[in-house]
C-alpha atoms as a PDB file:
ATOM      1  CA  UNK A   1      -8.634 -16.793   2.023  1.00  0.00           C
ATOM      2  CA  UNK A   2      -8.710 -15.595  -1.383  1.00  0.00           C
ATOM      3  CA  UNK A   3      -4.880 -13.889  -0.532  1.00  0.00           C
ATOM      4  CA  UNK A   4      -3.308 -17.238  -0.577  1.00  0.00           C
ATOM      5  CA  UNK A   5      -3.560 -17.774  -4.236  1.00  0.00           C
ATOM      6  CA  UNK A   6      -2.615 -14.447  -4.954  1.00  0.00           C
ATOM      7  CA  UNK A   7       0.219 -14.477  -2.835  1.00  0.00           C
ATOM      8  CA  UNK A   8       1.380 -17.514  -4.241  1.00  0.00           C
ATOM      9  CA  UNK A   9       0.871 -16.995  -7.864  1.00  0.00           C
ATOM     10  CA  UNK A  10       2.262 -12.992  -7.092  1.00  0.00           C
ATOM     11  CA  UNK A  11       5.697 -14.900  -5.864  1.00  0.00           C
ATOM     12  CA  UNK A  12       5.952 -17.706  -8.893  1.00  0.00           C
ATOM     13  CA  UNK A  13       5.033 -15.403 -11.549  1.00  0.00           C
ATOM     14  CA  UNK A  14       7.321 -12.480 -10.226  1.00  0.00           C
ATOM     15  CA  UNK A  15      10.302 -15.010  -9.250  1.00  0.00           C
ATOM     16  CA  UNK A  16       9.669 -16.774 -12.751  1.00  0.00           C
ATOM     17  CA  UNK A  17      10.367 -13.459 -14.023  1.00  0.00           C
ATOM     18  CA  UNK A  18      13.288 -12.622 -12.303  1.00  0.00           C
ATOM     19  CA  UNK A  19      14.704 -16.042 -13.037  1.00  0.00           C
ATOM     20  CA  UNK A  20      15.372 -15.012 -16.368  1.00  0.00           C
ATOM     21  CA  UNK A  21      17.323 -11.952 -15.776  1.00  0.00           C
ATOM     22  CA  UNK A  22      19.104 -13.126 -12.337  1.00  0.00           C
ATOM     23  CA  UNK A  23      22.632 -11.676 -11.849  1.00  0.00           C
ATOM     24  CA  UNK A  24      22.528  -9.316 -14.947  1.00  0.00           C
ATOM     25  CA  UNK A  25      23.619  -5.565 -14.806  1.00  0.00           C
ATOM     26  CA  UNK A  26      21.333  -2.892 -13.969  1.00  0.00           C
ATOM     27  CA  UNK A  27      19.322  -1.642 -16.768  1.00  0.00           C
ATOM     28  CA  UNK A  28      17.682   1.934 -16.251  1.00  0.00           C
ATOM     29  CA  UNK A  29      17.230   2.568 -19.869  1.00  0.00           C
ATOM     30  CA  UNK A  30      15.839  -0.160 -21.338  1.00  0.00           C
ATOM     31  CA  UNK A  31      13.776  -2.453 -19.572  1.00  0.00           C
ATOM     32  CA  UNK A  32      12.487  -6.240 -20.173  1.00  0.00           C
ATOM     33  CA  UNK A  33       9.129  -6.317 -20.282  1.00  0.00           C
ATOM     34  CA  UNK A  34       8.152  -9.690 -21.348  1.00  0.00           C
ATOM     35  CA  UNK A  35       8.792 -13.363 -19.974  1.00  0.00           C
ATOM     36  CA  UNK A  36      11.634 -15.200 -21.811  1.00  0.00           C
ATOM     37  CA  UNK A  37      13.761 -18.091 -21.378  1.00  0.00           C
ATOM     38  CA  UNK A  38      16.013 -17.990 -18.681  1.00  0.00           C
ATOM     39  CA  UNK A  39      19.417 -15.873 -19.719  1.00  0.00           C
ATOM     40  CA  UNK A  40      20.793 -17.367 -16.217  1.00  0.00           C
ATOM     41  CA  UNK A  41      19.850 -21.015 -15.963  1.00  0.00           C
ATOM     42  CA  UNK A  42      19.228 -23.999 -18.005  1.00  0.00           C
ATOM     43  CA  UNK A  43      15.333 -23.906 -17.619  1.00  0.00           C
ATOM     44  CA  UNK A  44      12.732 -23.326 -19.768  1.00  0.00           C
ATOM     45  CA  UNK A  45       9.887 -19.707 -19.803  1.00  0.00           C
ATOM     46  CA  UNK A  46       7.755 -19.599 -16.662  1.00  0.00           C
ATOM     47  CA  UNK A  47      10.378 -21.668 -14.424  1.00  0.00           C
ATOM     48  CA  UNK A  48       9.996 -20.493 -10.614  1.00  0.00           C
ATOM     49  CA  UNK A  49      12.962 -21.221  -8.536  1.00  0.00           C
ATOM     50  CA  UNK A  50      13.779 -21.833  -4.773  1.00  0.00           C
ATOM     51  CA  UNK A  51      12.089 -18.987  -3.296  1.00  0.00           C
ATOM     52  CA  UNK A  52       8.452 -20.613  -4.442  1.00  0.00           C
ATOM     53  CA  UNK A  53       9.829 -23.981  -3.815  1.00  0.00           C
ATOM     54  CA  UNK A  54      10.635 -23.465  -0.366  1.00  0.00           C
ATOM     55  CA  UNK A  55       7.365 -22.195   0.259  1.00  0.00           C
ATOM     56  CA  UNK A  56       5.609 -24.845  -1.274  1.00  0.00           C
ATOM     57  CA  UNK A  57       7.775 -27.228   1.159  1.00  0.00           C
ATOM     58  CA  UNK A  58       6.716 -25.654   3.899  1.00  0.00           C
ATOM     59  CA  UNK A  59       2.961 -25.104   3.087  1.00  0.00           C
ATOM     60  CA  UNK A  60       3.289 -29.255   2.576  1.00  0.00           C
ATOM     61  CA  UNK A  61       4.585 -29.750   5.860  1.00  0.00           C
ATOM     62  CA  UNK A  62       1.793 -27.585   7.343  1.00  0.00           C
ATOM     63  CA  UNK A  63      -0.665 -29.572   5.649  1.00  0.00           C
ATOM     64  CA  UNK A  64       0.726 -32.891   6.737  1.00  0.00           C
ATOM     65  CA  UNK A  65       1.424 -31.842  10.517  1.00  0.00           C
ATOM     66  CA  UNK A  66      -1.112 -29.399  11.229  1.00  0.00           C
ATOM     67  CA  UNK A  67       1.010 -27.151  13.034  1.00  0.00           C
ATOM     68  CA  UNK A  68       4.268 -25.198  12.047  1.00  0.00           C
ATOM     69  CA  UNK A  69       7.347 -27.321  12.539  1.00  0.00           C
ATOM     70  CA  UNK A  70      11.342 -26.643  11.829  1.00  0.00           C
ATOM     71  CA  UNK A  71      11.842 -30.178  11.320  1.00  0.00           C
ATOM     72  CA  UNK A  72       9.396 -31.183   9.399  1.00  0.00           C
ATOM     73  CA  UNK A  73      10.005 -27.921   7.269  1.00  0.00           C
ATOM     74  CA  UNK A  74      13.446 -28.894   7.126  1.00  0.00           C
ATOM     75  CA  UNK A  75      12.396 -32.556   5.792  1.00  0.00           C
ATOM     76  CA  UNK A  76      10.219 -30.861   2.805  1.00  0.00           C
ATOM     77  CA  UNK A  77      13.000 -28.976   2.152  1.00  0.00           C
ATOM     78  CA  UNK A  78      15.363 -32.199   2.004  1.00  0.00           C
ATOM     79  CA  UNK A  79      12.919 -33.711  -0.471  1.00  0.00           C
ATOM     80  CA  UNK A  80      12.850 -30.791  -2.691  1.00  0.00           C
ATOM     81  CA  UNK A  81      16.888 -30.881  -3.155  1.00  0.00           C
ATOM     82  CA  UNK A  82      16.730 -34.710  -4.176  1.00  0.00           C
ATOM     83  CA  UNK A  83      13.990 -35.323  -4.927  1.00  0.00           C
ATOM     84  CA  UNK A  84      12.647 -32.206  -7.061  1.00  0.00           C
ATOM     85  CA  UNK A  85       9.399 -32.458  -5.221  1.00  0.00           C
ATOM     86  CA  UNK A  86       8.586 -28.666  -5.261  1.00  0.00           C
ATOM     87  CA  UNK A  87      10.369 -27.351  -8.268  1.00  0.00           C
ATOM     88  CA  UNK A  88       8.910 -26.109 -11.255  1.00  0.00           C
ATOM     89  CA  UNK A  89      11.152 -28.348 -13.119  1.00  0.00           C
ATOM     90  CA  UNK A  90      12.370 -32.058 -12.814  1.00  0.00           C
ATOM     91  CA  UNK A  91      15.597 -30.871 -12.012  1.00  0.00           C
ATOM     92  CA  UNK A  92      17.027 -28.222  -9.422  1.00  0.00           C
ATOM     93  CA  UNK A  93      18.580 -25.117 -10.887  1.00  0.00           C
ATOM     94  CA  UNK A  94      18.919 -22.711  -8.243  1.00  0.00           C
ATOM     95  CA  UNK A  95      19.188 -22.891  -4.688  1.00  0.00           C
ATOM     96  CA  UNK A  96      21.293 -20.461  -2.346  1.00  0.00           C
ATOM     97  CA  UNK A  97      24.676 -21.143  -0.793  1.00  0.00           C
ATOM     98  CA  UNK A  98      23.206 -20.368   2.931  1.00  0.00           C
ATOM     99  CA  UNK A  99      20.032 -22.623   2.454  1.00  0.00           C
ATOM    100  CA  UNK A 100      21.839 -25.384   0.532  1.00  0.00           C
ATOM    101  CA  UNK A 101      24.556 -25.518   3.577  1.00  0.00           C
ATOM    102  CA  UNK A 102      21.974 -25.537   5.989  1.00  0.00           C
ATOM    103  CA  UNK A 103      20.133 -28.211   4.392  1.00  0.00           C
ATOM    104  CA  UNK A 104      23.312 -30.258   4.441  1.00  0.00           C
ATOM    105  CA  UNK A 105      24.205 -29.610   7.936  1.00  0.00           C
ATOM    106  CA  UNK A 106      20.317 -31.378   8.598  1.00  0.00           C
ATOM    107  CA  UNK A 107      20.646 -33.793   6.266  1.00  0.00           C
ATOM    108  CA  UNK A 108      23.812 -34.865   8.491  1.00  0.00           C
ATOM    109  CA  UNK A 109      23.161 -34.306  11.655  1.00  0.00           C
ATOM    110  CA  UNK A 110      19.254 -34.081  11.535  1.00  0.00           C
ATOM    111  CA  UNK A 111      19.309 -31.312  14.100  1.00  0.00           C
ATOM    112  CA  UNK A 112      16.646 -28.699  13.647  1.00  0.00           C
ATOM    113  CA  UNK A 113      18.034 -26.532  16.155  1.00  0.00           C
ATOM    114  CA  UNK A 114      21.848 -26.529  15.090  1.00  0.00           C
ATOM    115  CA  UNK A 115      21.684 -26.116  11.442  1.00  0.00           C
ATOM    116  CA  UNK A 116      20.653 -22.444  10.625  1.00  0.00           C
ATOM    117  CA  UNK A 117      23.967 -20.159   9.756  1.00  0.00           C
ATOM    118  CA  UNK A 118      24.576 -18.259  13.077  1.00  0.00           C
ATOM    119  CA  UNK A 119      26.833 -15.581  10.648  1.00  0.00           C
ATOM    120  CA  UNK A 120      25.217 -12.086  10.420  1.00  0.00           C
ATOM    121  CA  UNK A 121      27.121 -11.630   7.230  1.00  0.00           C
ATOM    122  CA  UNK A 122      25.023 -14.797   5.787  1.00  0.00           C
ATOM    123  CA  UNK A 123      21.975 -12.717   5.494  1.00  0.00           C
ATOM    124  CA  UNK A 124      20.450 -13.096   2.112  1.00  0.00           C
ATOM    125  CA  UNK A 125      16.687 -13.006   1.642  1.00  0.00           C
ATOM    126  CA  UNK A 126      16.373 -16.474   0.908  1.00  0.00           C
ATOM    127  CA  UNK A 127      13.941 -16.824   4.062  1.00  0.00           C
ATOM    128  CA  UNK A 128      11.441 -14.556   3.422  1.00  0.00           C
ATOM    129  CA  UNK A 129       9.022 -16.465   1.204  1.00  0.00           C
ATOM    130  CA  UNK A 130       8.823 -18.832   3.297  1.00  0.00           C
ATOM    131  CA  UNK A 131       7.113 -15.954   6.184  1.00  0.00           C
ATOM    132  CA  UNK A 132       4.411 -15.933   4.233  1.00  0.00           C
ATOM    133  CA  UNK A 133       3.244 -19.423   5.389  1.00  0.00           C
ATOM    134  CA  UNK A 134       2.669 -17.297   8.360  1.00  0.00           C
ATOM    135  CA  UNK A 135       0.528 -15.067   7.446  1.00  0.00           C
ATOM    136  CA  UNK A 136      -1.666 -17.753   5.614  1.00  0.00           C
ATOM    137  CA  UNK A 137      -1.751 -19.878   9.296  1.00  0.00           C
ATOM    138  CA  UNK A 138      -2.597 -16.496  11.626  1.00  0.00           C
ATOM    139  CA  UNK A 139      -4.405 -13.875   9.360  1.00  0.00           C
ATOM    140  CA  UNK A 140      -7.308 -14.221  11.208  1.00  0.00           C
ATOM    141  CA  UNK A 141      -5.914 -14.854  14.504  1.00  0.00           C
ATOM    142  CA  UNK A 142      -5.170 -13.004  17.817  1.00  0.00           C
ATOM    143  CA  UNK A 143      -1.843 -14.268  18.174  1.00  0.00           C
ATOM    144  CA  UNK A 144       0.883 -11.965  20.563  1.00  0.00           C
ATOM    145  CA  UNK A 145       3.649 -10.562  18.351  1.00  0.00           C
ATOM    146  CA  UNK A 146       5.532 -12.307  21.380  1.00  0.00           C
ATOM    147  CA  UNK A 147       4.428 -16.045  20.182  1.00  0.00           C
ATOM    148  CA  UNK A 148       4.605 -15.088  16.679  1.00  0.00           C
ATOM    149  CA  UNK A 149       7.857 -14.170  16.938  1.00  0.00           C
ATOM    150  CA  UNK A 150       8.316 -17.537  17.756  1.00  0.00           C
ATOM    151  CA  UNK A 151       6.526 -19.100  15.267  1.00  0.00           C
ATOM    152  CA  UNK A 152       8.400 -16.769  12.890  1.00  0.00           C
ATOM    153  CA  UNK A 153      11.877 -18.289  14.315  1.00  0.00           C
ATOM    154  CA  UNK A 154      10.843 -21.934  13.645  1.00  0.00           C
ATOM    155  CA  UNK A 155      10.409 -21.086   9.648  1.00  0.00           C
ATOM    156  CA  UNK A 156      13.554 -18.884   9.632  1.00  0.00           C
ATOM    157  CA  UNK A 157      16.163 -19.914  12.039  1.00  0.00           C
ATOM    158  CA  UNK A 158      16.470 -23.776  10.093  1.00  0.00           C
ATOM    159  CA  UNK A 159      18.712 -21.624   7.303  1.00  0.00           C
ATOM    160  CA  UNK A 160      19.259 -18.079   9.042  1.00  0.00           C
ATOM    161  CA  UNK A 161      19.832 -18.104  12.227  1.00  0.00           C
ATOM    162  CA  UNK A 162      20.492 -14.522  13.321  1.00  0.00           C
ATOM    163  CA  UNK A 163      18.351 -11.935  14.628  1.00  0.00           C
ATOM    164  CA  UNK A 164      18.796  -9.519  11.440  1.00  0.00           C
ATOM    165  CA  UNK A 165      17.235 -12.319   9.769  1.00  0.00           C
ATOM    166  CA  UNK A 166      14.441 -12.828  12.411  1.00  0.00           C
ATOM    167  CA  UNK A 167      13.226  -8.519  11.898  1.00  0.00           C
ATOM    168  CA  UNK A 168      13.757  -8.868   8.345  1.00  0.00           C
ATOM    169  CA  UNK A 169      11.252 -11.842   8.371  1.00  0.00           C
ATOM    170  CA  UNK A 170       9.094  -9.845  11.098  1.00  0.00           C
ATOM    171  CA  UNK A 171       9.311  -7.134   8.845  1.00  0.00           C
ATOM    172  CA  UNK A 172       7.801  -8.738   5.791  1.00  0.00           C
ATOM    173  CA  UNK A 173       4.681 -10.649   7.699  1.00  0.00           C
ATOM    174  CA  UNK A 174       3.983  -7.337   9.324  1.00  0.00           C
ATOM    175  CA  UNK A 175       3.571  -5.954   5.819  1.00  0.00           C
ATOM    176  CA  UNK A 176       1.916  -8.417   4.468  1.00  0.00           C
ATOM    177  CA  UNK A 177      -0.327  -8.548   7.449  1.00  0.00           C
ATOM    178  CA  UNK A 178      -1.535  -5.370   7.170  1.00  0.00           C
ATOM    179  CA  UNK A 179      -2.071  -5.706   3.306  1.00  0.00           C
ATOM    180  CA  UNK A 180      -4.558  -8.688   3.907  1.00  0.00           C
ATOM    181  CA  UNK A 181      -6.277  -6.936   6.528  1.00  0.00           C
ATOM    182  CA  UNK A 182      -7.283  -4.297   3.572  1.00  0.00           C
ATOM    183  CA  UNK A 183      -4.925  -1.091   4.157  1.00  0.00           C
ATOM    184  CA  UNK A 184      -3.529   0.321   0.917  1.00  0.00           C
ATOM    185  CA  UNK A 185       0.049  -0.272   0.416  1.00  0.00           C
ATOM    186  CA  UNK A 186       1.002   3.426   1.995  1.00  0.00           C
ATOM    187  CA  UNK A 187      -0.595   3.045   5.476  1.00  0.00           C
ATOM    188  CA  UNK A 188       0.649  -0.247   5.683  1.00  0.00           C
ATOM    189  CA  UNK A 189       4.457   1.266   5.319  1.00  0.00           C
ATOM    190  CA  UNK A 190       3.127   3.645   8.272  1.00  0.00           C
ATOM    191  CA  UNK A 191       1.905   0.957  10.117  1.00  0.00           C
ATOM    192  CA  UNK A 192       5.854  -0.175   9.912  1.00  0.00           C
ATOM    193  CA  UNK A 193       7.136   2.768  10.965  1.00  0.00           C
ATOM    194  CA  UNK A 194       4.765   2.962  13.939  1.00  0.00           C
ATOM    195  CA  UNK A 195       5.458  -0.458  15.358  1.00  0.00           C
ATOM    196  CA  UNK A 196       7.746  -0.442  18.551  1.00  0.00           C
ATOM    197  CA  UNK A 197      10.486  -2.744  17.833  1.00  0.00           C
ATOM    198  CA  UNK A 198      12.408  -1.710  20.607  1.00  0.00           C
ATOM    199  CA  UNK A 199       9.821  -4.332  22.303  1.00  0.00           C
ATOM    200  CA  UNK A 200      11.571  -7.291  20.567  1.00  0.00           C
ATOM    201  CA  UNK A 201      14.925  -6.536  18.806  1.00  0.00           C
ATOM    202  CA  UNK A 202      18.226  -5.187  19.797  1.00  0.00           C
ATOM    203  CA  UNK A 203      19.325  -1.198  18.571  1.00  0.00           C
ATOM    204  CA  UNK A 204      21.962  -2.638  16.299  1.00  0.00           C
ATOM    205  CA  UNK A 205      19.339  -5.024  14.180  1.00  0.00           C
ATOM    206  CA  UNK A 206      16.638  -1.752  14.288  1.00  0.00           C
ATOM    207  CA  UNK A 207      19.698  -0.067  12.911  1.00  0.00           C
ATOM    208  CA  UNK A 208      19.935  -1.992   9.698  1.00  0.00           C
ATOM    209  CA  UNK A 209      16.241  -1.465   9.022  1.00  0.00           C
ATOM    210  CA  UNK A 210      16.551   2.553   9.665  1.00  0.00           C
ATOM    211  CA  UNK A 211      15.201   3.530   6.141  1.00  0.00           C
ATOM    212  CA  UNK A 212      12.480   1.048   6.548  1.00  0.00           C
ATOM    213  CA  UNK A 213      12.169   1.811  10.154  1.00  0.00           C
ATOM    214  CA  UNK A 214      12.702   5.774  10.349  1.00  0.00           C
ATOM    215  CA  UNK A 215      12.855   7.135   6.507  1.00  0.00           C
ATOM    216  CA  UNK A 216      10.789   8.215   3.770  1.00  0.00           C
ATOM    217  CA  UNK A 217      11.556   4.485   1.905  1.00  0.00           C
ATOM    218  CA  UNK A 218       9.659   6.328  -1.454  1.00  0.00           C
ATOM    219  CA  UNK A 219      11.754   9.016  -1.743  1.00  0.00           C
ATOM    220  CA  UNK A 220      15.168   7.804  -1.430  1.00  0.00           C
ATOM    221  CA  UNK A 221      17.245   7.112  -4.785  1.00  0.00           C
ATOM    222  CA  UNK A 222      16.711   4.056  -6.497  1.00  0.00           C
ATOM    223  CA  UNK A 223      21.106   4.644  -7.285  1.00  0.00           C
ATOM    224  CA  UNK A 224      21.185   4.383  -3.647  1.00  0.00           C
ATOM    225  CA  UNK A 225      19.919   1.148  -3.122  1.00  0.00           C
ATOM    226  CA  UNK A 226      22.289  -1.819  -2.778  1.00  0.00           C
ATOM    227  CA  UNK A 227      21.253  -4.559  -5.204  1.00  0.00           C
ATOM    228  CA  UNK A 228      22.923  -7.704  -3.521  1.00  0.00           C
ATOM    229  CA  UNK A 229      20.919 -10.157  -2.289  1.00  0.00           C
ATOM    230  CA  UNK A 230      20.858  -9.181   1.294  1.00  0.00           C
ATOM    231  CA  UNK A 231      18.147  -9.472   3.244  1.00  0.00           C
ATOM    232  CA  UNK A 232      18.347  -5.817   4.270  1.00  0.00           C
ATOM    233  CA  UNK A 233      18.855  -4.638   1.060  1.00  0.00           C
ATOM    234  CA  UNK A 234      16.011  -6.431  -0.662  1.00  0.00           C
ATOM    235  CA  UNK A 235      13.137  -5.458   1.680  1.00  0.00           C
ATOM    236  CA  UNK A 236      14.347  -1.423   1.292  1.00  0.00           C
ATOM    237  CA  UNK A 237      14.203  -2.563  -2.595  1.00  0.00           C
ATOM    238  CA  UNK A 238      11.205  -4.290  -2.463  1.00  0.00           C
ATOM    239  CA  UNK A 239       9.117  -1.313  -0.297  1.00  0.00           C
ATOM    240  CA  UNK A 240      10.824   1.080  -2.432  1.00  0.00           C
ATOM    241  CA  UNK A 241       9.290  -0.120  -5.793  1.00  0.00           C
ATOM    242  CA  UNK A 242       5.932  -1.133  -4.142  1.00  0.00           C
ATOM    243  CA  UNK A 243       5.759   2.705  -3.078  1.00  0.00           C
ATOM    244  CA  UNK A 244       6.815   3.880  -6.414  1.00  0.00           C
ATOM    245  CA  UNK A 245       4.253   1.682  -8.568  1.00  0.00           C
ATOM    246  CA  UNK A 246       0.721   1.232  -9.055  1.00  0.00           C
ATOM    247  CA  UNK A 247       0.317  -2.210 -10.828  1.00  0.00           C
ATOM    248  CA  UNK A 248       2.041  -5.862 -10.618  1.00  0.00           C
ATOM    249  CA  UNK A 249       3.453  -5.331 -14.244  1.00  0.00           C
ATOM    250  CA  UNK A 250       5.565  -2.156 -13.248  1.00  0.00           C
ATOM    251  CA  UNK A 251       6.721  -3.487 -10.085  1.00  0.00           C
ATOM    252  CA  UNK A 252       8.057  -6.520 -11.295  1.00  0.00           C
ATOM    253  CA  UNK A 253       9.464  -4.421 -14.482  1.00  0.00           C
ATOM    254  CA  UNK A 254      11.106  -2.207 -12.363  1.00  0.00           C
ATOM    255  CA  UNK A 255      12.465  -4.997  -9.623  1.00  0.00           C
ATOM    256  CA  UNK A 256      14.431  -5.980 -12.873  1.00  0.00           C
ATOM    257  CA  UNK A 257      15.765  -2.790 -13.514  1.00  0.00           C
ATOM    258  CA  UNK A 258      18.189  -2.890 -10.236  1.00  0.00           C
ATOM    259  CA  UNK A 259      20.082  -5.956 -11.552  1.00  0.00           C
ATOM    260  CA  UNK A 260      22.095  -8.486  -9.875  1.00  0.00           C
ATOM    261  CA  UNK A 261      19.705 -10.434  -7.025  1.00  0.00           C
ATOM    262  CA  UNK A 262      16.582  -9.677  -9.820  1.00  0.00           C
ATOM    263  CA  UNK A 263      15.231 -13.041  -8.628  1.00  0.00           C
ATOM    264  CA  UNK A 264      14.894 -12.999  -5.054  1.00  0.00           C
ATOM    265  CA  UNK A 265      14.092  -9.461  -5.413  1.00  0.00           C
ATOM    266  CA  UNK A 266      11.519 -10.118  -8.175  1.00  0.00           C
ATOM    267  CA  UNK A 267      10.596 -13.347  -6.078  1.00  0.00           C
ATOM    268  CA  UNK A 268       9.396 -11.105  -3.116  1.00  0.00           C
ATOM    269  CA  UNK A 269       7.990  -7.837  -4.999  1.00  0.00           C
ATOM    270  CA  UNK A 270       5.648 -10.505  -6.908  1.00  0.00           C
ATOM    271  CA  UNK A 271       4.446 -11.505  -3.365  1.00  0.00           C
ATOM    272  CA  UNK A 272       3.973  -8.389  -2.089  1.00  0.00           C
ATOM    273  CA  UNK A 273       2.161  -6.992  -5.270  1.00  0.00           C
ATOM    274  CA  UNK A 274       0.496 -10.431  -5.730  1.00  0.00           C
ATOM    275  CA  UNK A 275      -1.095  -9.404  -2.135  1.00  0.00           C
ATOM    276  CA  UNK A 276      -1.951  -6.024  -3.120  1.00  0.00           C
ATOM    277  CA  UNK A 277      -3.328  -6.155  -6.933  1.00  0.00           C
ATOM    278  CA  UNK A 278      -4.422  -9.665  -6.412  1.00  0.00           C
ATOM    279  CA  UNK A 279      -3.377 -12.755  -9.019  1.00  0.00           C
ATOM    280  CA  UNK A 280      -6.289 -11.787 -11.624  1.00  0.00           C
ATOM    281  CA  UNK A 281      -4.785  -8.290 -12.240  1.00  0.00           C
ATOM    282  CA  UNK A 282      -1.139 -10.218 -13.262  1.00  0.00           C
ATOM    283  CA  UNK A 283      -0.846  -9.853 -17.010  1.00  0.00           C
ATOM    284  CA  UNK A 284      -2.040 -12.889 -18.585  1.00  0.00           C
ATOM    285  CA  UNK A 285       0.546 -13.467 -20.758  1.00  0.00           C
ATOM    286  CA  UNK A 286       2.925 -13.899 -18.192  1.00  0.00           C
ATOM    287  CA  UNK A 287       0.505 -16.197 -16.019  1.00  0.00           C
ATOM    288  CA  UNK A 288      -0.121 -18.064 -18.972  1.00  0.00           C
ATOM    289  CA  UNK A 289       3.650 -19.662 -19.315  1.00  0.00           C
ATOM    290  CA  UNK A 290       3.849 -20.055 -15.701  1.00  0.00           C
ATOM    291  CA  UNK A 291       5.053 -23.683 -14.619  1.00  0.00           C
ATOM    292  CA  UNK A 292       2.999 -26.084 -12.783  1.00  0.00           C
ATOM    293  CA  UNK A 293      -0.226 -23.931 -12.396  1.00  0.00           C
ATOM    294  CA  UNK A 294      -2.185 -26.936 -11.518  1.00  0.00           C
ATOM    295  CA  UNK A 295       0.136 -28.080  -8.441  1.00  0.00           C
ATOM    296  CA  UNK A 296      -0.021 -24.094  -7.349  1.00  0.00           C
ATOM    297  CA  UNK A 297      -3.936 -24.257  -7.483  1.00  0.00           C
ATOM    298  CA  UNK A 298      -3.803 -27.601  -5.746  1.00  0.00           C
ATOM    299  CA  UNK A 299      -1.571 -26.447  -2.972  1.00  0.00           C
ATOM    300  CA  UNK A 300      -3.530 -23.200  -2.526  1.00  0.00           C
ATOM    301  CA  UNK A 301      -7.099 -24.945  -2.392  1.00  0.00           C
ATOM    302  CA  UNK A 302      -5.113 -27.770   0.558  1.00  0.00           C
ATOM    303  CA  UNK A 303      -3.826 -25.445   2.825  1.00  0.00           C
ATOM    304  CA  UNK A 304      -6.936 -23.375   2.686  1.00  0.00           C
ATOM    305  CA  UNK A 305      -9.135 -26.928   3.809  1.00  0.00           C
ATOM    306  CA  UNK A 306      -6.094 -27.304   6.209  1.00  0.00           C
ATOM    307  CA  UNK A 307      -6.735 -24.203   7.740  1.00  0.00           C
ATOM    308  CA  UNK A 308     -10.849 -23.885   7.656  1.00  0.00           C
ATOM    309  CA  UNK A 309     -10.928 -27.410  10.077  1.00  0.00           C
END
């Protein structure tokens, strides 16, 4: 289970590095290439945000219940908001509008079922590190997609509750499924374009996914690619670098380039790459800043006892 650590690491160090640069212009011409302090937040080099956080909530809840639960999620996540429990730093400096909502909807009403955003324009990407968890529970399991799907809707649907969310997260474990199982990064893409998701998901959410889905994702033009933080819009962004790079220090280089959503979009390339380069081939000089590399080992090395019972 040697992909868990590099997963993990791929996501903090990439994020960390997209911290620093979040919601700045596009840059084609000259690109950051080393780890600073954040130009965006109040928090110091090697700071990970919300996308590792939430992950690292939910990997804790898996390790305390055994089994993958929206409510107990949901209560990790709670802790991380006030208490800091997760975060890289003893304070909370990012955290998106459509998770912090739905986290105050449960907090309220401690509903699990109700307090996901039902609104298809509230798609942001802020759910997909948390698919990962996932693929460290069933990568060497027989699970249906059918079932999985419904795992898959107990880790997404506390924050986004809408089926564009639910492929985009399909999406992503698919991927990173087939990168575990040892196919280079190009067959996995057409392993995603092979996939009959007709099976599953409605025309009009397919539709959203059609360059993913149906196109040649490396050859369209990077000017072409939206870079909000949509969930749509950051998986096409994500796949497109992947297929355009050959190393974890270009991708995440060039997931900075795009601008705007850098760390969500940096957040998820890093996990991807992580996955495919694997965390020893991250340049050391960016590992070596990162925040709370103990807790990161320690979490990796609990959920992998978790899962080997």
């Amino acid at each position: 289970m040697k992909f868990i650590k590099d997963g993990l690491f791929g996501l903090a160090i990439g994020e960390a590095f997209g911290v620093q640069l979040d919601m700045e212009s596009s840059d084609f011409s000259n690109p950051v290439t080393t780890m600073q302090d954040s130009r965006a937040y109040d928090c110091p080099i090697g700071s990970f945000s919300d996308d590792t956080s939430m992950l690292l909530a939910s990997m804790d809840s898996y390790i305390k219940l055994k089994k993958i639960n929206s409510k107990g999620i949901l209560d990790a996540l709670c802790d991380w908001i006030n208490k800091n429990t997760y975060s890289s730093t003893d304070y909370l400096f990012d955290i998106s509008k459509t998770v912090r909502i739905s986290l105050m909807d449960y907090w309220k009403n401690k509903n699990s079922e109700t307090c996901g955003n039902l609104e298809e324009s509230k798609q942001d990407a802020s759910c997909l590190s948390r698919v990962f968890l996932l693929n460290m529970v069933y990568s060497s399991s027989n699970i249906s997609d059918e079932l999985l799907i419904e795992e898959l809707k107990k880790v997404i649907k506390i924050t986004h509750n809408n089926e564009i969310s639910f492929l985009g997260g399909f999406i992503a474990y698919k991927y990173m499924k087939y990168i575990i199982d040892g196919n280079n990064p190009k067959y996995a893409l057409t392993l995603l374009k092979r996939y009959n998701y007709k099976k599953y998901f409605s025309d009009y959410s397919i539709e959203k996914y059609k360059r993913i889905i149906f196109d040649d994702i490396k050859t369209i033009k990077i000017e072409s690619i939206d870079n909000s933080s949509n969930i749509v819009s950051i998986l096409e962004s994500v796949l497109f670098i992947i297929s355009n790079t050959d190393n974890y220090k270009d991708a995440i280089i060039t997931s900075n380039m795009l601008g705007n959503a850098n760390g969500v979009r940096s957040s998820i390339t890093g996990l991807f790459a992580g996955l495919i380069y694997s965390e020893k081939n991250i340049p050391k000089e960016w590992n070596i800043v990162l925040k709370r590399k103990d807790y990161l080992n320690k979490m990796s090395r609990k959920i992998k006892q978790v899962l080997s019972m």
